[in-house]
PDB file of N, CA and C in Angstrom:
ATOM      1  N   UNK A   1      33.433 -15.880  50.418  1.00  0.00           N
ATOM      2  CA  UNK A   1      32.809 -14.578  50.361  1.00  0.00           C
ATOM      3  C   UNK A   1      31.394 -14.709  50.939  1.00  0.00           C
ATOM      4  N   UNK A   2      31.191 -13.695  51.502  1.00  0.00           N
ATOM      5  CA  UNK A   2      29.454 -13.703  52.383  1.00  0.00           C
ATOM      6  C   UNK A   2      28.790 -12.901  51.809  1.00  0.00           C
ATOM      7  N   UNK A   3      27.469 -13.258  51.918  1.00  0.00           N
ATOM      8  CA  UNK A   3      26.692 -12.712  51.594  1.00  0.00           C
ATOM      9  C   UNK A   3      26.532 -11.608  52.164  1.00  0.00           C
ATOM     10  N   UNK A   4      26.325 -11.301  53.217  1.00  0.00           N
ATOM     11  CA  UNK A   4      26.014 -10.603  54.428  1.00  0.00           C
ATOM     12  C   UNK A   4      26.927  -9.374  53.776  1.00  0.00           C
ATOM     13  N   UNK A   5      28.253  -9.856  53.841  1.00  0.00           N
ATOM     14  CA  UNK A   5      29.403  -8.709  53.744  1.00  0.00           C
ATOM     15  C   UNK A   5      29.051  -7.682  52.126  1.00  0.00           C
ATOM     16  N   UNK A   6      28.533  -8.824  51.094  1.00  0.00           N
ATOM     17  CA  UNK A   6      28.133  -8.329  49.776  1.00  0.00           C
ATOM     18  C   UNK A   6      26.962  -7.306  49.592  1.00  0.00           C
ATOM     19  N   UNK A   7      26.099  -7.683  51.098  1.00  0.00           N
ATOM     20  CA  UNK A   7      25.023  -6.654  51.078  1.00  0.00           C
ATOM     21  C   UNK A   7      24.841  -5.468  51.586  1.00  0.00           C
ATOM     22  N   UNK A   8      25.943  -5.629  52.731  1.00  0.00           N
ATOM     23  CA  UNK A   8      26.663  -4.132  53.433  1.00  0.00           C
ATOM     24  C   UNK A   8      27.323  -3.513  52.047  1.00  0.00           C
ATOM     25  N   UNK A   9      28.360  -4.268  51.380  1.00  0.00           N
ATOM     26  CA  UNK A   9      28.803  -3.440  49.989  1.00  0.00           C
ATOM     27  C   UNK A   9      27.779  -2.534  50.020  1.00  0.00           C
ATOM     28  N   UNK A  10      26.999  -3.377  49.035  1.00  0.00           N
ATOM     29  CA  UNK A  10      25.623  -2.334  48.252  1.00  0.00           C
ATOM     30  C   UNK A  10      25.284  -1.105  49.352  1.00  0.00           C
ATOM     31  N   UNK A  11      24.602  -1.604  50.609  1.00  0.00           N
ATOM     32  CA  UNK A  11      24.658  -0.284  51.060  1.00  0.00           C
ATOM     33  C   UNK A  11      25.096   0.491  51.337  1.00  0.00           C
ATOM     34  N   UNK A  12      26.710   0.684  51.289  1.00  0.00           N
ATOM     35  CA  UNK A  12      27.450   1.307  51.426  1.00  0.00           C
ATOM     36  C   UNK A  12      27.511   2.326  50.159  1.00  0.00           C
ATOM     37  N   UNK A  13      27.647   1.434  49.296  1.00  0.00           N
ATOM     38  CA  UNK A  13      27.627   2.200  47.676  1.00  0.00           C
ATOM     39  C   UNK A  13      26.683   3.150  47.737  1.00  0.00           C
ATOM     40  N   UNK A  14      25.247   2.697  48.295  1.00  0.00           N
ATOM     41  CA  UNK A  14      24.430   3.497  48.261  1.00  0.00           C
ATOM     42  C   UNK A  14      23.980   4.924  49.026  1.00  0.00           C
ATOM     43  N   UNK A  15      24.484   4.032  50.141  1.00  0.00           N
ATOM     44  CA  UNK A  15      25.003   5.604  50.688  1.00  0.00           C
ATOM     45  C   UNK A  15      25.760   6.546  51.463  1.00  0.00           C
ATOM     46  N   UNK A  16      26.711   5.826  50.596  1.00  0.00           N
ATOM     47  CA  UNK A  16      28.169   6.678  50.484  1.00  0.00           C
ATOM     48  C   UNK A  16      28.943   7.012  51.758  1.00  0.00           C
ATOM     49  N   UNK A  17      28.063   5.925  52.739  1.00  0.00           N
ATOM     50  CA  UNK A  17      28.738   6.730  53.778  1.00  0.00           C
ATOM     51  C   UNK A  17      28.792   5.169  55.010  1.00  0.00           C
ATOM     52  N   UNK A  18      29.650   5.042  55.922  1.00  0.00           N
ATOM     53  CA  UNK A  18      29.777   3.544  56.527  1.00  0.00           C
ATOM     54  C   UNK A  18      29.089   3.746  57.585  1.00  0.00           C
ATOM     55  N   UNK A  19      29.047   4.633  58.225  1.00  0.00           N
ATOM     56  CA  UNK A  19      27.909   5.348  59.459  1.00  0.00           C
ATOM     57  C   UNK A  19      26.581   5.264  58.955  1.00  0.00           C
ATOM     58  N   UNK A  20      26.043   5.917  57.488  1.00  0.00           N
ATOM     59  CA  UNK A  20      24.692   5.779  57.184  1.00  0.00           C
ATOM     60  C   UNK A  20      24.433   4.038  57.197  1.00  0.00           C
ATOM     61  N   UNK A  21      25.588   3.550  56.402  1.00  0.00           N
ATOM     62  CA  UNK A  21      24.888   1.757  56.266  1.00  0.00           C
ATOM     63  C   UNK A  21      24.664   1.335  57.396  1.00  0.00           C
ATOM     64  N   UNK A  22      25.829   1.804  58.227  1.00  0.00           N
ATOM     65  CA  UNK A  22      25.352   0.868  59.696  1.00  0.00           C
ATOM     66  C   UNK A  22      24.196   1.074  60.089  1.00  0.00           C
ATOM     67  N   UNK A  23      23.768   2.622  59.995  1.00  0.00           N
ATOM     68  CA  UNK A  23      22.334   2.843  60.979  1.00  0.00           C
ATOM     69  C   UNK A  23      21.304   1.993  59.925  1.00  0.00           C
ATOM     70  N   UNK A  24      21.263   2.047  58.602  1.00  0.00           N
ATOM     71  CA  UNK A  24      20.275   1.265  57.529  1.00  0.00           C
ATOM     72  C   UNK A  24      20.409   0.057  58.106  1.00  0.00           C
ATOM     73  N   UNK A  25      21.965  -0.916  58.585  1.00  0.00           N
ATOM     74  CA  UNK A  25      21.737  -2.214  58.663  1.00  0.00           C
ATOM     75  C   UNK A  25      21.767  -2.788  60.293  1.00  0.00           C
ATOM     76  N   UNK A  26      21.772  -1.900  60.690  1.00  0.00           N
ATOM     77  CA  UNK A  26      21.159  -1.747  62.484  1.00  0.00           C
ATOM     78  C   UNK A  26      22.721  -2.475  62.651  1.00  0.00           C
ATOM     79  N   UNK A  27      23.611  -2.518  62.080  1.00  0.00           N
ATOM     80  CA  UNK A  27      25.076  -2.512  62.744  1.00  0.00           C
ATOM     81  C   UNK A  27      25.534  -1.418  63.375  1.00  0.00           C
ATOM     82  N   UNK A  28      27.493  -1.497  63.817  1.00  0.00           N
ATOM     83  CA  UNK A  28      27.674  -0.674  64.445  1.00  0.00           C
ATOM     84  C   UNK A  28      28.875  -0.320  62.758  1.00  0.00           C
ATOM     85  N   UNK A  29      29.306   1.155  63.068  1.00  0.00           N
ATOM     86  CA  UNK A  29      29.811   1.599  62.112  1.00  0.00           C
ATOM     87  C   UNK A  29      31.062   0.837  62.007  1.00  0.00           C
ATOM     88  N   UNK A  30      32.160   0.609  63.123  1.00  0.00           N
ATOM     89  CA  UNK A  30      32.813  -0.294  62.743  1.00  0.00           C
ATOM     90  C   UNK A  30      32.946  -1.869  62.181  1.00  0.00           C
ATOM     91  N   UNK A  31      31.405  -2.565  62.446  1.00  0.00           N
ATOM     92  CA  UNK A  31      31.569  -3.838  62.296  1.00  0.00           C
ATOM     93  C   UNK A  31      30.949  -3.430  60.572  1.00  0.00           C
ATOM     94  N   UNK A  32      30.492  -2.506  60.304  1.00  0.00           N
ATOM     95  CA  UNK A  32      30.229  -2.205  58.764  1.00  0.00           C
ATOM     96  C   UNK A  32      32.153  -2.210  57.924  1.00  0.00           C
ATOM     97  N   UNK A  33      33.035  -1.404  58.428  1.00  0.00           N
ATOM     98  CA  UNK A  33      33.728  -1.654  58.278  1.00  0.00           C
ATOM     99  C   UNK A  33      34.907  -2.676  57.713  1.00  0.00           C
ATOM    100  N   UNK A  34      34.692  -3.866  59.007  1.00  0.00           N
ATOM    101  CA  UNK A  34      35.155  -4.397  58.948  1.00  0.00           C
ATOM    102  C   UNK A  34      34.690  -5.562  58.178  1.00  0.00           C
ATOM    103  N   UNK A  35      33.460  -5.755  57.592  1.00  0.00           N
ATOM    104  CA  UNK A  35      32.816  -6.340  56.320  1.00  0.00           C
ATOM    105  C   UNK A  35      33.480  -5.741  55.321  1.00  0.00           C
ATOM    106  N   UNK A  36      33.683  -4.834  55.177  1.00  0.00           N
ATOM    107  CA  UNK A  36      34.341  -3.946  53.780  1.00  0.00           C
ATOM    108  C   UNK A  36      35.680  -4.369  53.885  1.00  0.00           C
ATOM    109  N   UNK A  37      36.360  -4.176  55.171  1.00  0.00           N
ATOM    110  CA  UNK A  37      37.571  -4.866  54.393  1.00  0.00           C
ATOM    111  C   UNK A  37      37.889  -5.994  54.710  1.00  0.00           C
ATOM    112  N   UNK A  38      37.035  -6.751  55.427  1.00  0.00           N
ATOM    113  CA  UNK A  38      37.581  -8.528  54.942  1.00  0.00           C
ATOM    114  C   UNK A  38      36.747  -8.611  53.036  1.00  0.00           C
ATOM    115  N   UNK A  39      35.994  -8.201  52.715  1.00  0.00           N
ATOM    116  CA  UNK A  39      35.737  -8.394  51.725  1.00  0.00           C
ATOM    117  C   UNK A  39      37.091  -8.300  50.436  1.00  0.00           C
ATOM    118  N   UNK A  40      36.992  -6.348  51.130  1.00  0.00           N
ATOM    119  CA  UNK A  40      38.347  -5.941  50.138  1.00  0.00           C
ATOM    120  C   UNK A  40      39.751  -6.829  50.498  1.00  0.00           C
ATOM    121  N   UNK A  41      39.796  -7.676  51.185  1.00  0.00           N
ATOM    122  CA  UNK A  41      41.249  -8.469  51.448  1.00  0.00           C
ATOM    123  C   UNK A  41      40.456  -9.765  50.459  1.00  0.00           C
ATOM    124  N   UNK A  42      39.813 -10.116  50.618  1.00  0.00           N
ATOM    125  CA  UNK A  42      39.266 -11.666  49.910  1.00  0.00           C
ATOM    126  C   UNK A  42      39.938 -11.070  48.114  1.00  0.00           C
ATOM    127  N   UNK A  43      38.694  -9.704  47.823  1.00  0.00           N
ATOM    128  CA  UNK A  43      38.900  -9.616  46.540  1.00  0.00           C
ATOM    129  C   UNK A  43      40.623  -8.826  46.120  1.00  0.00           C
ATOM    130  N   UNK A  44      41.480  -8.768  47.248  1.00  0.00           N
ATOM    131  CA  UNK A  44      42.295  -8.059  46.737  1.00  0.00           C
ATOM    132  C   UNK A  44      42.523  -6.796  46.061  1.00  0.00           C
ATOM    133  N   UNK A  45      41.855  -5.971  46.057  1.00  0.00           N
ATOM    134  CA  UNK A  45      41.672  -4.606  45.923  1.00  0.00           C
ATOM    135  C   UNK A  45      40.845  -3.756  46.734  1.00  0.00           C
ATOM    136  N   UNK A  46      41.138  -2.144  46.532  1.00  0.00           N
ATOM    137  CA  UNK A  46      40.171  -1.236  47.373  1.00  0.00           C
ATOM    138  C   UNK A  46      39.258  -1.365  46.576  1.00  0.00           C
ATOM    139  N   UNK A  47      37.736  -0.888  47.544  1.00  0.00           N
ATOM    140  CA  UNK A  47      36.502  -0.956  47.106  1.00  0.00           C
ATOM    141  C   UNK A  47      36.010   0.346  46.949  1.00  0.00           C
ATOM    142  N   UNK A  48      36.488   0.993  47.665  1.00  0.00           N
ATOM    143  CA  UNK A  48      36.183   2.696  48.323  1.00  0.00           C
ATOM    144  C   UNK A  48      37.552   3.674  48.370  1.00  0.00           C
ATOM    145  N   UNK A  49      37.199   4.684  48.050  1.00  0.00           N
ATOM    146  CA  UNK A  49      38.275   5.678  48.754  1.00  0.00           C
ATOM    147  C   UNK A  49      37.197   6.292  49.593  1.00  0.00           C
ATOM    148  N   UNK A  50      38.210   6.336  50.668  1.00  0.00           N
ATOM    149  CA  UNK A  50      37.379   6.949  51.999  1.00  0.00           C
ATOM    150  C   UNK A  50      38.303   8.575  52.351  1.00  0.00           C
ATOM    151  N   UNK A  51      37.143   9.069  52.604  1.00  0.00           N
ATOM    152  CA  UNK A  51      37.296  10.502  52.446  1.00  0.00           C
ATOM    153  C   UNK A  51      36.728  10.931  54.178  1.00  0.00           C
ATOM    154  N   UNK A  52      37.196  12.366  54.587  1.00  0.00           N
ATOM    155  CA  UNK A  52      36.321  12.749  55.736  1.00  0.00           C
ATOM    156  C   UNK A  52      35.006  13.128  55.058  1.00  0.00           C
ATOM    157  N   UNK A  53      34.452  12.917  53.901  1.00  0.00           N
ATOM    158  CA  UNK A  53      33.473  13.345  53.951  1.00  0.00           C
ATOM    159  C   UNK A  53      32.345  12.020  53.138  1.00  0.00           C
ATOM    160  N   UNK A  54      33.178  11.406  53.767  1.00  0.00           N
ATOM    161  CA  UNK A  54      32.357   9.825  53.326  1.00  0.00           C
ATOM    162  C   UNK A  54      32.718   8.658  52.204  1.00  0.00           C
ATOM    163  N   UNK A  55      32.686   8.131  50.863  1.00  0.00           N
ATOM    164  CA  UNK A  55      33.254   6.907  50.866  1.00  0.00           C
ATOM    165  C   UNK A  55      32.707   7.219  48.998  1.00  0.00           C
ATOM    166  N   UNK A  56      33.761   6.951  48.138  1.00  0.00           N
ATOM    167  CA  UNK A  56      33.487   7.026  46.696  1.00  0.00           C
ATOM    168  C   UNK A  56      33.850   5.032  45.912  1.00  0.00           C
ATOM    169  N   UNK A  57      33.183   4.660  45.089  1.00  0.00           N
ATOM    170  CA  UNK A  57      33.751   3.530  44.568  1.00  0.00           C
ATOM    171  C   UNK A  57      35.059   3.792  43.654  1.00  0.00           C
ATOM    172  N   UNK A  58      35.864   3.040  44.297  1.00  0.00           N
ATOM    173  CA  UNK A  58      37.171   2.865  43.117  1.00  0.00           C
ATOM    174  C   UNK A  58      36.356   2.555  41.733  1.00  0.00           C
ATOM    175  N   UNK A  59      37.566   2.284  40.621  1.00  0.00           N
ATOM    176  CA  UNK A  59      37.417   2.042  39.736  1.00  0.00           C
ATOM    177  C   UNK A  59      36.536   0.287  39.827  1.00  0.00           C
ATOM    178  N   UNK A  60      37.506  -0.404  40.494  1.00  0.00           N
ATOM    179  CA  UNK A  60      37.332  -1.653  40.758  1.00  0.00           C
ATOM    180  C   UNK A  60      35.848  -2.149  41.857  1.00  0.00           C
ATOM    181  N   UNK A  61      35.462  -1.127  42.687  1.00  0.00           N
ATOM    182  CA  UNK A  61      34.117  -1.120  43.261  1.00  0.00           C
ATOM    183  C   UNK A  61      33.471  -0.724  42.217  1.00  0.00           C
ATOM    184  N   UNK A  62      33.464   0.316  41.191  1.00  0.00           N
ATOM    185  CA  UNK A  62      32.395   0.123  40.115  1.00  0.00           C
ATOM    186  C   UNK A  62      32.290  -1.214  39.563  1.00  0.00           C
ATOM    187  N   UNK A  63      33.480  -1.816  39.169  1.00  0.00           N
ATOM    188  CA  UNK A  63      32.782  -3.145  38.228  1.00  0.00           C
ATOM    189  C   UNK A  63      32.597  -4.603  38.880  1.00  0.00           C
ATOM    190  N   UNK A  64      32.748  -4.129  40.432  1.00  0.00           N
ATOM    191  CA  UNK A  64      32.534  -5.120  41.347  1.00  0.00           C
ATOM    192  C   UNK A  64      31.063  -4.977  41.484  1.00  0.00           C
ATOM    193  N   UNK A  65      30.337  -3.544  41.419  1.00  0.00           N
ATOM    194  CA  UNK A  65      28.582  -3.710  41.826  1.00  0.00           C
ATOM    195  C   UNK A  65      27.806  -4.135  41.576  1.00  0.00           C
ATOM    196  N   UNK A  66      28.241  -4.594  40.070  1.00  0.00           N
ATOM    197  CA  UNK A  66      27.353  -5.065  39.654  1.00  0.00           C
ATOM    198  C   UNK A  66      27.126  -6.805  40.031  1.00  0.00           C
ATOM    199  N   UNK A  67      28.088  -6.856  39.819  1.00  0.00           N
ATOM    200  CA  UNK A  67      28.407  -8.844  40.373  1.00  0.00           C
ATOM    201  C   UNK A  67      27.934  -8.770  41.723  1.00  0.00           C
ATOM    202  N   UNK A  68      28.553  -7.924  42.174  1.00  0.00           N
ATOM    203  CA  UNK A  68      27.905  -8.008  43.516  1.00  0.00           C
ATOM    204  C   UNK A  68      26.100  -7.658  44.111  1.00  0.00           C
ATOM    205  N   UNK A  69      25.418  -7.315  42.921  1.00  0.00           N
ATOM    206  CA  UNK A  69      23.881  -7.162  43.042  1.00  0.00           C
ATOM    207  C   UNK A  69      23.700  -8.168  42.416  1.00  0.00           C
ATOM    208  N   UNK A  70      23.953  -8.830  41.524  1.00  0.00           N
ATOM    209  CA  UNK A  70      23.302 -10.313  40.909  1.00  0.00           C
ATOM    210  C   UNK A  70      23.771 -11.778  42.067  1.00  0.00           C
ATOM    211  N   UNK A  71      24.842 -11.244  42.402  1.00  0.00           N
ATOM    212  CA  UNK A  71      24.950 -12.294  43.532  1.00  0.00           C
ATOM    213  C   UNK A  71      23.851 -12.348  44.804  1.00  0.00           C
ATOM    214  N   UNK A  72      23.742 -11.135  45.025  1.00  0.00           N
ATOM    215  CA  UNK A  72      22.839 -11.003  45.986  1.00  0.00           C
ATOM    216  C   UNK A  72      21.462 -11.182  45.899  1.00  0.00           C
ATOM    217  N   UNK A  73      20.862 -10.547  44.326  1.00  0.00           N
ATOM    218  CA  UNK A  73      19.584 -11.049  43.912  1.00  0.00           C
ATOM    219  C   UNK A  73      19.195 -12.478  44.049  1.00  0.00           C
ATOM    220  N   UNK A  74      20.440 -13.355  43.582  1.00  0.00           N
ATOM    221  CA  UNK A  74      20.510 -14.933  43.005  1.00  0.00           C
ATOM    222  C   UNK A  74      19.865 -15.634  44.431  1.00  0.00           C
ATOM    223  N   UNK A  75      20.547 -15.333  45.382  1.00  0.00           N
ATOM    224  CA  UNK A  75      20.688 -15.799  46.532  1.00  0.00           C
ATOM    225  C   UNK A  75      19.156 -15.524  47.417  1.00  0.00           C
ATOM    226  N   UNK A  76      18.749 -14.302  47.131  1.00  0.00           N
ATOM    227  CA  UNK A  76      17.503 -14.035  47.459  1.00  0.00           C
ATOM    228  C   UNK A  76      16.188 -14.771  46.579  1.00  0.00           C
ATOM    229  N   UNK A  77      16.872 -14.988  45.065  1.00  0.00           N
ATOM    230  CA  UNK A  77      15.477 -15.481  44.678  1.00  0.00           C
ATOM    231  C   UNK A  77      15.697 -17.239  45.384  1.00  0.00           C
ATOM    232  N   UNK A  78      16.760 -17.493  45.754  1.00  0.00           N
ATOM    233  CA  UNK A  78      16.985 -18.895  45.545  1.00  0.00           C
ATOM    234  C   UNK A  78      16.321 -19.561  47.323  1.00  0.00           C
ATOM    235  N   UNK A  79      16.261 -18.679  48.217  1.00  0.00           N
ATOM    236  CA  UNK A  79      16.186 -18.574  49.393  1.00  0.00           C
ATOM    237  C   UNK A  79      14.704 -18.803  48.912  1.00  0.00           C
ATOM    238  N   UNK A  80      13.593 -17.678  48.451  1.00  0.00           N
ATOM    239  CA  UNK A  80      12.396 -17.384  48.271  1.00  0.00           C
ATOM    240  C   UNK A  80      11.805 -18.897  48.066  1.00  0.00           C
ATOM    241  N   UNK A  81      12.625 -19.481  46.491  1.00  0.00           N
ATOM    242  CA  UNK A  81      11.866 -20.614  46.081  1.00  0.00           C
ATOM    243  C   UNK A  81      12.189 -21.427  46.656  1.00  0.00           C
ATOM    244  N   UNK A  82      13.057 -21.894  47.726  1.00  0.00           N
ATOM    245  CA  UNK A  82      13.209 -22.706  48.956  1.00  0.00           C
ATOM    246  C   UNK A  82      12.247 -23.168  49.883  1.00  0.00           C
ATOM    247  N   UNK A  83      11.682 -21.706  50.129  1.00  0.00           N
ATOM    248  CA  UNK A  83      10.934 -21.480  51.128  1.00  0.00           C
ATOM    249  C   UNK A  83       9.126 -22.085  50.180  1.00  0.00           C
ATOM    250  N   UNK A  84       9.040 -21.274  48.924  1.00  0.00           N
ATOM    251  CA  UNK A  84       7.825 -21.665  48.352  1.00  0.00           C
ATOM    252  C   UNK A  84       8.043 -23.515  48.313  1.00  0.00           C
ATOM    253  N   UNK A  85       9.123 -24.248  47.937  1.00  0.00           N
ATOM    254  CA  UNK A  85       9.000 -25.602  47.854  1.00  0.00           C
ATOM    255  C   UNK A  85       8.728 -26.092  48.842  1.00  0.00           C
ATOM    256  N   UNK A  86       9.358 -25.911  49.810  1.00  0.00           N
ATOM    257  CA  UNK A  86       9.307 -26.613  51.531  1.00  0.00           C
ATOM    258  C   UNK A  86       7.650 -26.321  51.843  1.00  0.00           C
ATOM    259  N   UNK A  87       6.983 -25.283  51.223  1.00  0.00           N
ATOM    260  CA  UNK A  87       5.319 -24.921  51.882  1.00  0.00           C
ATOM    261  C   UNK A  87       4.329 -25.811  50.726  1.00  0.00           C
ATOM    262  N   UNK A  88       4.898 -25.857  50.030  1.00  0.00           N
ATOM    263  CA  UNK A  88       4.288 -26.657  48.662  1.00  0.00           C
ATOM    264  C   UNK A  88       4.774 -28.289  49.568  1.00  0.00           C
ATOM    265  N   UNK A  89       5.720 -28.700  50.089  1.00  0.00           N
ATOM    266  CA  UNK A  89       5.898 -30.046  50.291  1.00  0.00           C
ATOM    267  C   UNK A  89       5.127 -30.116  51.446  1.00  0.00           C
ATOM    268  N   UNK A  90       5.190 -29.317  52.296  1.00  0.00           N
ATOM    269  CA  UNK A  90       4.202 -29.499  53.874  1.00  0.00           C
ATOM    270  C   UNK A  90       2.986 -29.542  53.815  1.00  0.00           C
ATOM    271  N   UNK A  91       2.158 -28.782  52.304  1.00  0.00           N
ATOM    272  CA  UNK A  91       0.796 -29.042  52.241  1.00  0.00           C
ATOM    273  C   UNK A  91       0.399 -30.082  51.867  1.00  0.00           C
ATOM    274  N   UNK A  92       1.346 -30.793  50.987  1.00  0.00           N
ATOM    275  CA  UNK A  92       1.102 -31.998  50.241  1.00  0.00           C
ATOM    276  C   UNK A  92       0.493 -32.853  51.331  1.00  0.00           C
ATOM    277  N   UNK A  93       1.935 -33.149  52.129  1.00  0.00           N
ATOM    278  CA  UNK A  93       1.845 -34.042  53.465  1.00  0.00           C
ATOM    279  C   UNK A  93       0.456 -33.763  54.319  1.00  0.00           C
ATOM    280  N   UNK A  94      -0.001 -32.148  54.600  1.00  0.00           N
ATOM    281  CA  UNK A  94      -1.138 -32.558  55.152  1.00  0.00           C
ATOM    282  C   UNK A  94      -2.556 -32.568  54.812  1.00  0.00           C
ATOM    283  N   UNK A  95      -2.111 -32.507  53.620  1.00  0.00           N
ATOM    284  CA  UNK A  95      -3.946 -32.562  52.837  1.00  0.00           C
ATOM    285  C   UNK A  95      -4.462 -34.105  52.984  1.00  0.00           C
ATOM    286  N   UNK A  96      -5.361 -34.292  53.121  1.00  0.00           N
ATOM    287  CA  UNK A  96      -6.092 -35.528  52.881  1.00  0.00           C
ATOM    288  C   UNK A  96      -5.899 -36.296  51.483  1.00  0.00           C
ATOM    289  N   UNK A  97      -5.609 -37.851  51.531  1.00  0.00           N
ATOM    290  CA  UNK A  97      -5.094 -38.443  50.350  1.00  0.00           C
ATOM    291  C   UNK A  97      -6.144 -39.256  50.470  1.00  0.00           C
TER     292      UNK A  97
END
């Protein structure tokens, strides 16, 4: 499962629509898509009912959102303190000993 694909979810959820996420995630509406359903094939269920008038969470996209925002948080804080250790180890190295 990707991250990437978990964060199109969310924006999708958010707004409700696979055309709005794409323009939010500077994709194209189909490759938004097609994140949604390799996702929905990984997890084995629909995520969305898709409507002409844009995109509702199943039952099973409700209790997927939430896992799917802590996954995504996790990953972001874990990236962050990556980045703070690696700048904490490079100063070490060039301060004067």
């Amino acid at each position: 499962m990707e991250t990437s694909n978990l964060q199109t979810f969310l924006t999708v959820t958010a707004t409700g629509s696979f055309t709005k996420a794409a323009g939010q995630s500077f994709l194209s509406a189909p490759a938004v898509m097609k994140q949604i359903n390799k996702l929905e094939q990984e997890l084995g269920v629909a995520l969305f009912t898709r409507t002409s008038t844009g995109v509702t969470l199943t039952p099973a996209g409700k209790g997927f959102k939430g896992y799917a925002e802590q996954i995504v948080n996790l990953v972001n804080q874990a990236l962050v303190a990556s980045h703070q250790r690696s700048e904490e180890h490079t100063s070490e190295l060039q301060s004067p000993g």
